[in-house]
Protein backbone atom coordinates (compact mmCIF):
# COMPACT_ATOMS: atom_id res chain seq x y z
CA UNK A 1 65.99 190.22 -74.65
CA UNK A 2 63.90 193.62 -74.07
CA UNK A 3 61.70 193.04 -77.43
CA UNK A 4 61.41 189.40 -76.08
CA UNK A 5 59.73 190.26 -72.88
CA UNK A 6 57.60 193.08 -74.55
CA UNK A 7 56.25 190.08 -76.66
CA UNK A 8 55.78 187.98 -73.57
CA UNK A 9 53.79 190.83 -72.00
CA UNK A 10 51.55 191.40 -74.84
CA UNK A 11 50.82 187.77 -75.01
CA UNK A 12 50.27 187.70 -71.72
CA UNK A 13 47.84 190.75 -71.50
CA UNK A 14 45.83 189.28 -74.26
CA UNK A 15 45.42 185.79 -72.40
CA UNK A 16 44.07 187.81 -69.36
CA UNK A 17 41.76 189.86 -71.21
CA UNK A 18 40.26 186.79 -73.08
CA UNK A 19 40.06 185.03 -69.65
CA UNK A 20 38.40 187.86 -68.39
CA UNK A 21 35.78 188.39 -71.14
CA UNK A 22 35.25 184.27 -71.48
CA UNK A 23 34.06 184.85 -67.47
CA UNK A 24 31.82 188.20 -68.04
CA UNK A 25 30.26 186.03 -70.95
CA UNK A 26 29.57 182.89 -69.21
CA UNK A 27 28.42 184.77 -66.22
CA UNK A 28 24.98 183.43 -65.77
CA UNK A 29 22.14 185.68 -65.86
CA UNK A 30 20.05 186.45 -62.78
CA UNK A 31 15.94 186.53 -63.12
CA UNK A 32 14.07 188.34 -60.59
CA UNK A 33 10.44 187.17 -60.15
CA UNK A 34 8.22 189.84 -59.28
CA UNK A 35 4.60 188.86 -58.37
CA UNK A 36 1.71 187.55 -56.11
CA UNK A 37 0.43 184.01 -55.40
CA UNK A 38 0.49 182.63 -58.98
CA UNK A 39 3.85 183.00 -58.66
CA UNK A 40 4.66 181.71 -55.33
CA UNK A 41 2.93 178.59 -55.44
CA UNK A 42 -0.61 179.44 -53.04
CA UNK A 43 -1.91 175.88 -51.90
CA UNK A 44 0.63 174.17 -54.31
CA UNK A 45 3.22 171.40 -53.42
CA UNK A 46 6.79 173.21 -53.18
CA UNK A 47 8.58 173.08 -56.92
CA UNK A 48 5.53 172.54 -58.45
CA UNK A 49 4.46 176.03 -59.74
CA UNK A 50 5.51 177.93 -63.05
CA UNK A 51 8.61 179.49 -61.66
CA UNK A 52 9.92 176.24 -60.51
CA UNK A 53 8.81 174.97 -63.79
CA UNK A 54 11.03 177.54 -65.39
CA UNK A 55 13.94 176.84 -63.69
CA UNK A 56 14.05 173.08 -64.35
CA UNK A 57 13.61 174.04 -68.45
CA UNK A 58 16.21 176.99 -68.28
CA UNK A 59 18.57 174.06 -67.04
CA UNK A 60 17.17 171.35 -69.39
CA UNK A 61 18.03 173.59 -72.29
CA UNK A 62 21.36 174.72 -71.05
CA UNK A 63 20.75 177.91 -70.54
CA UNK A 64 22.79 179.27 -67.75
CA UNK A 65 20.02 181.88 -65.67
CA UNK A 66 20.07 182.14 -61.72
CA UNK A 67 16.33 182.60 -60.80
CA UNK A 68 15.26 184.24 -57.63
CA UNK A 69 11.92 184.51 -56.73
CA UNK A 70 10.69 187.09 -54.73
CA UNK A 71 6.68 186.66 -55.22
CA UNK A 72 4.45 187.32 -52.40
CA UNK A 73 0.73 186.07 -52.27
CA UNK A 74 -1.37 188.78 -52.05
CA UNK A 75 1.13 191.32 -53.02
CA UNK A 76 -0.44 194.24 -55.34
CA UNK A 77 1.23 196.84 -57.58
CA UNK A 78 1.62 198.83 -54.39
CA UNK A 79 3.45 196.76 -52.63
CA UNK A 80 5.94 195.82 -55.64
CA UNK A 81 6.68 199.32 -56.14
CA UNK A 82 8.01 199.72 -52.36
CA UNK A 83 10.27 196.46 -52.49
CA UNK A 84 11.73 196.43 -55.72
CA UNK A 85 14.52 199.33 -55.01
CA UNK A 86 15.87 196.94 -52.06
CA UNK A 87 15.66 193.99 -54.40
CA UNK A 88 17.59 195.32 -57.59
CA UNK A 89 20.23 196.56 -55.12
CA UNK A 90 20.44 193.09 -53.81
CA UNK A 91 20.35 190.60 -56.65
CA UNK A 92 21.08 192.99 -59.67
CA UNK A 93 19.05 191.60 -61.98
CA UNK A 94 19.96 190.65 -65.76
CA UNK A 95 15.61 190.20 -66.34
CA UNK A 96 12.61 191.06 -64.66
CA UNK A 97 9.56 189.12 -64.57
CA UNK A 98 7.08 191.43 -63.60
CA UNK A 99 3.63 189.51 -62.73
CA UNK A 100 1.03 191.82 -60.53
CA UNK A 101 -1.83 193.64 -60.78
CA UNK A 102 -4.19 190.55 -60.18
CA UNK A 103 -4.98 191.35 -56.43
CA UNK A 104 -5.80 195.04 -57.90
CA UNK A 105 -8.21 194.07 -60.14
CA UNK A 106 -9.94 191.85 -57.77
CA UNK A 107 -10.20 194.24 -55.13
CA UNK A 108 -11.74 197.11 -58.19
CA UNK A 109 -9.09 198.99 -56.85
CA UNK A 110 -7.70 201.85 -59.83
CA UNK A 111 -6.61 201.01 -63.12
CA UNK A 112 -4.43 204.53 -63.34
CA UNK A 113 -2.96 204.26 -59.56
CA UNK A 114 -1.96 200.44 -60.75
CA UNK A 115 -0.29 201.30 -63.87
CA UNK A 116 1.20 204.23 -62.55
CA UNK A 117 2.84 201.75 -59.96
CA UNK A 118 3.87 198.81 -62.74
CA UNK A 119 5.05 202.02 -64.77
CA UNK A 120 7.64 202.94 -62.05
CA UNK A 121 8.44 199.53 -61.40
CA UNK A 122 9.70 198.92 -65.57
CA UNK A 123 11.22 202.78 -65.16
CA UNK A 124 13.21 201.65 -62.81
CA UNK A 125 14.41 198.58 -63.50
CA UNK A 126 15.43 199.90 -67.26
CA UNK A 127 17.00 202.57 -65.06
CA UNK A 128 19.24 199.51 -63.82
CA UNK A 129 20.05 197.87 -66.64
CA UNK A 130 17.53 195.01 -66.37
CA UNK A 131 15.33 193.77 -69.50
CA UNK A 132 11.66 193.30 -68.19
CA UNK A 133 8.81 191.11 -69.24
CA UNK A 134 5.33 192.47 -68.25
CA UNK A 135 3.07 189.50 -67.60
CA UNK A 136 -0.65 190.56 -67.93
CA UNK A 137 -4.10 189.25 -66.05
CA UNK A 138 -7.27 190.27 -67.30
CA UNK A 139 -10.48 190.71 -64.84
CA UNK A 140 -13.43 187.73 -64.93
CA UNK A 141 -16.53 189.29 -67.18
CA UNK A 142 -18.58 190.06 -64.09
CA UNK A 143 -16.68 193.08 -63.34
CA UNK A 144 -18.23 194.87 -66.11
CA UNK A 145 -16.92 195.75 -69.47
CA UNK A 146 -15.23 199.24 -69.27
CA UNK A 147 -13.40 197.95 -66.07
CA UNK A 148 -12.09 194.78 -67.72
CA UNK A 149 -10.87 196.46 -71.07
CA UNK A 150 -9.50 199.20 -68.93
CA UNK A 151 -7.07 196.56 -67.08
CA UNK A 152 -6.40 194.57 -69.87
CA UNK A 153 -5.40 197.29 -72.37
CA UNK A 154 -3.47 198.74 -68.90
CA UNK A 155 -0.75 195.70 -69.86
CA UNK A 156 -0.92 196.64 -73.26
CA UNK A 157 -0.52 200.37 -73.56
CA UNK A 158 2.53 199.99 -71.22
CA UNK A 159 4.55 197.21 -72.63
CA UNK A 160 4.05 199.57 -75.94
CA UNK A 161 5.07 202.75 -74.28
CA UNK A 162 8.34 201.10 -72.65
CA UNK A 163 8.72 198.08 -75.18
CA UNK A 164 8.72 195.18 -73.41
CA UNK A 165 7.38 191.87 -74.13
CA UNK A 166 4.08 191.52 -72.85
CA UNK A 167 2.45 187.49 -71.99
CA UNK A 168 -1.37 189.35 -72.41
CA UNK A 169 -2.69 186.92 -70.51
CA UNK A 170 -0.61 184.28 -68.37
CA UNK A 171 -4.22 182.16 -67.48
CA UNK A 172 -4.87 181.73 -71.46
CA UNK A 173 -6.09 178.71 -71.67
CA UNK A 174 -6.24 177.71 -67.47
CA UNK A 175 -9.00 180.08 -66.55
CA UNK A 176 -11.65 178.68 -69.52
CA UNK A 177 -12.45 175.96 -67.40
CA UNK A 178 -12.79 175.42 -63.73
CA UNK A 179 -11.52 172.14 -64.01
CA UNK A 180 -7.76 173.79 -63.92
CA UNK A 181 -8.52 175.42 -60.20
CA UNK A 182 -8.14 174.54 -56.49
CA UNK A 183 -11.36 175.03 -54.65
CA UNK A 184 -11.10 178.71 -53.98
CA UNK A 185 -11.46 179.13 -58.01
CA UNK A 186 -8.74 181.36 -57.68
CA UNK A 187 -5.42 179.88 -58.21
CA UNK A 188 -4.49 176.91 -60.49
CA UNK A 189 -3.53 173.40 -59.22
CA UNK A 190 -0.26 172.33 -60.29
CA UNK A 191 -1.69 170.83 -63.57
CA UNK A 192 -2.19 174.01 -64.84
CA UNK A 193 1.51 174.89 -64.02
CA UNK A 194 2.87 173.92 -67.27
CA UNK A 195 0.02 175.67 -69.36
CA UNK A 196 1.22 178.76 -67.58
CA UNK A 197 4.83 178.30 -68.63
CA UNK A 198 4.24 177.59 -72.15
CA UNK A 199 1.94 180.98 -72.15
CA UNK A 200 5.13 182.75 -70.53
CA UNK A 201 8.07 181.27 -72.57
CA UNK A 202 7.60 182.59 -75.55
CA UNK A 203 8.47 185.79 -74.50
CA UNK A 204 10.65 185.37 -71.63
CA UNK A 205 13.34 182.96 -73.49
CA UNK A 206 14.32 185.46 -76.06
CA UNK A 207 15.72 187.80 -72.71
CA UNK A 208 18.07 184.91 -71.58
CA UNK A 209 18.92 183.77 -74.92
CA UNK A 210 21.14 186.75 -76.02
């Protein structure tokens, strides 16, 4: 009777712990968005941005991710860096989509003060167990050359350093023609939305996919 209830326990124990590793695995996966007013829809229609976008194909392909978006228009490097300890402590993140620097490069502000700020943003959320994907801007031409390869290889030399996936350019193919803009020539109508996505999958799926 012992050896028979020693069997029942083992069987037992081995149930539970395949219960309990069936849940940790089918846990879905949490995405923080981190970025400025391409992210949070400025002057679009609510669920008609990229991020939206995303969600709606994460749950046309089955793929079981949680998406929280925590972009701000206007928000800079700066700002990220100060709000992403509270946010990791509140959503714990499984990814990190990490989209700013835009609002620094408009405003000529430093290339080394904003990629010391995106490089304590992907220290930190490696530091916490969360994969990141660095999404890049680049500067319009009128800027001046050694400013706009400065920002651009910015993206670069950091998603090399840290190895991340880097989207090198999330406007690729938007920004060549004004067409794609609302009347501020600043941010993309929602046609443009999808163009954005397709720029950003790539990379991003690969993170939710394992």
């Amino acid at each position: 009777m012992l050896a028979l209830l020693r069997k029942w326990t083992i069987a037992a124990v081995a149930v539970l712990g395949m219960t309990a590793a069936g849940s940790a695995y089918s846990a879905p996966k949490t995405v923080l968005v981190v970025g400025d007013s391409l992210s949070a829809e400025y002057g679009l229609a609510r669920g008609t941005g990229w991020v939206a976008l995303l969600e709606r194909r994460l749950k046309a392909e089955k793929i079981d991710a949680r998406i929280v978006n925590a972009s701000i228009s206007g928000e800079t490097t700066s700002g990220g860096r100060t709000r992403l300890p509270v946010l990791l402590q509140q959503h714990k993140p499984d990814v990190i989509v990490l989209e700013l620097g835009a609002n620094d490069g408009l405003r000529g502000l430093s290339v080394p003060a904003a990629a010391d700020n995106l490089r304590t943003m992907i220290q930190l959320a490696q530091q916490n167990k969360a994969k990141v994907l660095l999404v890049g801007m680049r500067m319009p031409p009128n800027y001046g050359r050694a400013y706009t390869e400065r920002f651009a290889g910015m993206y670069k030399d950091l998603a090399g350093t840290y190895k991340v996936p880097l989207v090198p350019f999330m406007l690729d193919g938007v920004a060549q023609d004004a067409a794609n803009f609302q009347a501020d020539r600043m941010h993309p109508l929602a046609t443009a939305h999808p163009t954005i996505l397709n720029n950003i999958w790539p990379q991003f799926a690969p993170l939710v996919k394992r």
